[in-house]
Protein backbone atom coordinates (compact mmCIF):
# COMPACT_ATOMS: atom_id res chain seq x y z
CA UNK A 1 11.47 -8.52 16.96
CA UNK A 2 12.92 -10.68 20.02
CA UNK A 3 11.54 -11.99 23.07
CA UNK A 4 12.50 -8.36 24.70
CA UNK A 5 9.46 -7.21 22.96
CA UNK A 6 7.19 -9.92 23.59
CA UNK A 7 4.82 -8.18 26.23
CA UNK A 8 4.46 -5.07 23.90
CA UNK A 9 3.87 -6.89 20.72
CA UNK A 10 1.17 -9.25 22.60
CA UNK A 11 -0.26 -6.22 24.15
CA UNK A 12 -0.67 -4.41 20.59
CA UNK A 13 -2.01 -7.65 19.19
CA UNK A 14 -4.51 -7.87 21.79
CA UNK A 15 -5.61 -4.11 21.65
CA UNK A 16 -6.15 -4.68 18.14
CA UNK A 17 -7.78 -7.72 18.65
CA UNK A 18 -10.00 -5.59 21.39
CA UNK A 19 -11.17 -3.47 18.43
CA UNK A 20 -13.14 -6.40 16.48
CA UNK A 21 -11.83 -5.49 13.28
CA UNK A 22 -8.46 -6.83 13.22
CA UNK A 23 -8.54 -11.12 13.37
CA UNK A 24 -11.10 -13.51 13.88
CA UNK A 25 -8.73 -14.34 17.32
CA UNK A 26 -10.40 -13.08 20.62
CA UNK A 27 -6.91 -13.02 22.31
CA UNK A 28 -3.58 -13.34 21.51
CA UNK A 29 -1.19 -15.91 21.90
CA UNK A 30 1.21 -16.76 24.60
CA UNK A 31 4.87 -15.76 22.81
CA UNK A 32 6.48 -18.97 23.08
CA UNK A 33 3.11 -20.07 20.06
CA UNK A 34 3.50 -16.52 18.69
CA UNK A 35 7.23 -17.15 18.52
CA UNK A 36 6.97 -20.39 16.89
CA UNK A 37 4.44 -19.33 14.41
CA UNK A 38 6.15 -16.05 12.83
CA UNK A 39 9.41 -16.10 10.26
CA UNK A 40 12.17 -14.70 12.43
CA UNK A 41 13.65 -13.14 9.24
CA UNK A 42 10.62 -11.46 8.56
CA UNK A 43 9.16 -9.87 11.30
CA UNK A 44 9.92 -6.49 12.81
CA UNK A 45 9.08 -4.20 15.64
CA UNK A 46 9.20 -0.23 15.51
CA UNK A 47 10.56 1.82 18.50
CA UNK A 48 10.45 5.24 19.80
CA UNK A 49 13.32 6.89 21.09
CA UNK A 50 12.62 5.49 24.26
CA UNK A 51 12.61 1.77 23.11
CA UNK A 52 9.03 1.44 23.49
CA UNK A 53 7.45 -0.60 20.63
CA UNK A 54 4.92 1.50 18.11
CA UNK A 55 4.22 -1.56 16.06
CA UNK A 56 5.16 -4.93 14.73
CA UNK A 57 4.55 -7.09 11.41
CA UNK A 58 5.35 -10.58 11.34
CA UNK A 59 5.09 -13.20 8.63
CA UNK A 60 3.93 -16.43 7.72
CA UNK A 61 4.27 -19.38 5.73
CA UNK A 62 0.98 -20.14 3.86
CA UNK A 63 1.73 -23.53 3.18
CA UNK A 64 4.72 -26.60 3.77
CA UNK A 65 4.74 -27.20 -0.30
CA UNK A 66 7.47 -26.46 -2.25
CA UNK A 67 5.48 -24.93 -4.99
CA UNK A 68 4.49 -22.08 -2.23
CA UNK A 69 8.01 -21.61 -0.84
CA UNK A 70 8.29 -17.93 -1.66
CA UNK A 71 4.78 -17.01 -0.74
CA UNK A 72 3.89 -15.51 2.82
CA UNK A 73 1.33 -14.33 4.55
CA UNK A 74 1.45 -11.32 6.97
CA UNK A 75 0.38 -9.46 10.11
CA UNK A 76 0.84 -5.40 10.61
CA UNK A 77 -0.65 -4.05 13.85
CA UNK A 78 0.44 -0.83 15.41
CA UNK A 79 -0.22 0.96 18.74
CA UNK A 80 -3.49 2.72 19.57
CA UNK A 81 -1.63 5.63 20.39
CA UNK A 82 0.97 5.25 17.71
CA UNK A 83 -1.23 5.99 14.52
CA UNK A 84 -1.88 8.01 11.75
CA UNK A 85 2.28 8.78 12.16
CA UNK A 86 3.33 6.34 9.26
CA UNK A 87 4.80 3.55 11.77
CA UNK A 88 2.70 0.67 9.59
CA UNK A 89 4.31 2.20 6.18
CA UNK A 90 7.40 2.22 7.61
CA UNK A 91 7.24 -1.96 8.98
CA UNK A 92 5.48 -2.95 5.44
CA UNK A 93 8.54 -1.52 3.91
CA UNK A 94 10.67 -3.26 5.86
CA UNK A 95 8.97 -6.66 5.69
CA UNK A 96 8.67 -6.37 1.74
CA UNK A 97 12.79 -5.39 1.33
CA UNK A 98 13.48 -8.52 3.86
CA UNK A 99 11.05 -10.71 2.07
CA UNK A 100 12.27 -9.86 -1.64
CA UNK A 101 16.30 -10.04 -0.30
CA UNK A 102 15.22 -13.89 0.42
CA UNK A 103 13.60 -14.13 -2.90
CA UNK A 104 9.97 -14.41 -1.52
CA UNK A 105 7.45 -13.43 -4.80
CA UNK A 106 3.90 -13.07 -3.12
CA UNK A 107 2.87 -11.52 0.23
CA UNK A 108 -0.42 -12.06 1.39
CA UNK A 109 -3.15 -11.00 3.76
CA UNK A 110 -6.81 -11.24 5.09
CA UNK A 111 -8.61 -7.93 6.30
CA UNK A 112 -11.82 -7.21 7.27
CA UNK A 113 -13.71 -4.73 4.84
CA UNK A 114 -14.46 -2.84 7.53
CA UNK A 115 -10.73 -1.90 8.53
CA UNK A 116 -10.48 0.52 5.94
CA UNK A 117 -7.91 2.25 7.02
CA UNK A 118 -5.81 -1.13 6.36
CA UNK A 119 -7.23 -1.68 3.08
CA UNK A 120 -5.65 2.05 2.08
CA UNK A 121 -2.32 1.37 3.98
CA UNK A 122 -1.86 -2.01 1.52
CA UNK A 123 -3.24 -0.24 -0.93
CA UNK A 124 -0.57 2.14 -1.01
CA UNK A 125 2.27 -0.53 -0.24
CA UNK A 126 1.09 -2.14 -3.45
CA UNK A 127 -1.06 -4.35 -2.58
CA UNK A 128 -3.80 -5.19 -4.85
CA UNK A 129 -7.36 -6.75 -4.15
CA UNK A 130 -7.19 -10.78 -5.11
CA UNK A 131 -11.12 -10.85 -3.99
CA UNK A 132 -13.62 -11.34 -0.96
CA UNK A 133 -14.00 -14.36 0.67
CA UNK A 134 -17.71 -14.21 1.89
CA UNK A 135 -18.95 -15.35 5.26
CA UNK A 136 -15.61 -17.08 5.41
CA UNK A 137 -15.62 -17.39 9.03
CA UNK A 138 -17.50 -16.72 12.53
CA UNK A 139 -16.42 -13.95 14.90
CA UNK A 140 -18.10 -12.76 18.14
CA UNK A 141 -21.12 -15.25 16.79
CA UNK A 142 -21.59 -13.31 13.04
CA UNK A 143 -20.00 -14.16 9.67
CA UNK A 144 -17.39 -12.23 8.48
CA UNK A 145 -15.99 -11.26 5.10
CA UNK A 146 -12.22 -11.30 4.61
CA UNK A 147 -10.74 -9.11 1.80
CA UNK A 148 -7.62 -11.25 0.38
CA UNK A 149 -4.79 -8.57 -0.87
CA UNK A 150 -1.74 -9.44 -2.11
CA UNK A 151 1.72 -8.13 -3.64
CA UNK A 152 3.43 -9.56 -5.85
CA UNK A 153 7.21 -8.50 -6.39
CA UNK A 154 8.42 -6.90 -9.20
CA UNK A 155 11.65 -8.21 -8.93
CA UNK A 156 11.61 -11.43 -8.16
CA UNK A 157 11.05 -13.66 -11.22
């Protein structure tokens, strides 16, 4: 992911974001904070033949301590249009092989209970259900659950 793909990825984030399900954020981010924000080494975009972007997942760090230095937290989000055709397999895959290769042991994420069809996608990436945090925050003025997964590597010990 570069700053040639900034307008796509910001425009998939925000379509997502559109849909109410996806983050507690109403819009996205200019790409110079989205930029900032994301691992470089971890993030990808995927294309279709014509270049066009079909999705993106970015990473994370959850936290400046050293005792957290191979834990991460990430964002998948793929194209309206672009679904059901195994494009967010295909970037979790990705993300996990960069993420072990630099020795990072946990990936993490939030998702609403209602995205479902993200639940199964992590699901069958390996993630596994740490809990729900309850009421954890406000969006569009009600309380929202958030569904922590995780995945812990098998190879890194």
């Amino acid at each position: 992911m570069s700053a040639d793909h900034a307008d796509q990825v910001l425009a998939i984030y925000q379509a997502g974001i559109d849909e109410g399900n996806a983050t507690f954020e109403t819009t996205a981010p200019a790409w110079s904070a989205f930029d900032a924000a994301k691992l470089r080494e971890h993030r990808f975009v995927a294309l279709d033949a014509d270049g066009a972007v079909l999705g993106w997942v970015a990473t994370t760090r959850v936290s400046d301590r050293c005792a957290y230095a191979g834990v991460v937290e990430h964002s998948v989000y793929v194209h309206p249009g672009a679904r059901g055709r195994g494009v967010a397999s295909m970037l979790l895959n990705a993300m996990i092989g960069s993420t072990e290769t630099a020795g990072i042991w946990t990936i993490q994420s939030g998702i609403f209970p209602e995205n479902v069809a993200s639940l199964a996608l992590h699901e069958r990436a390996g993630f596994r259900v740490i809990g729900t945090r309850e009421r954890i925050g406000r969006h569009n003025g009600h309380w929202r659950d958030v569904v922590l997964v995780e995945r812990r590597s098998p190879i890194i010990e």
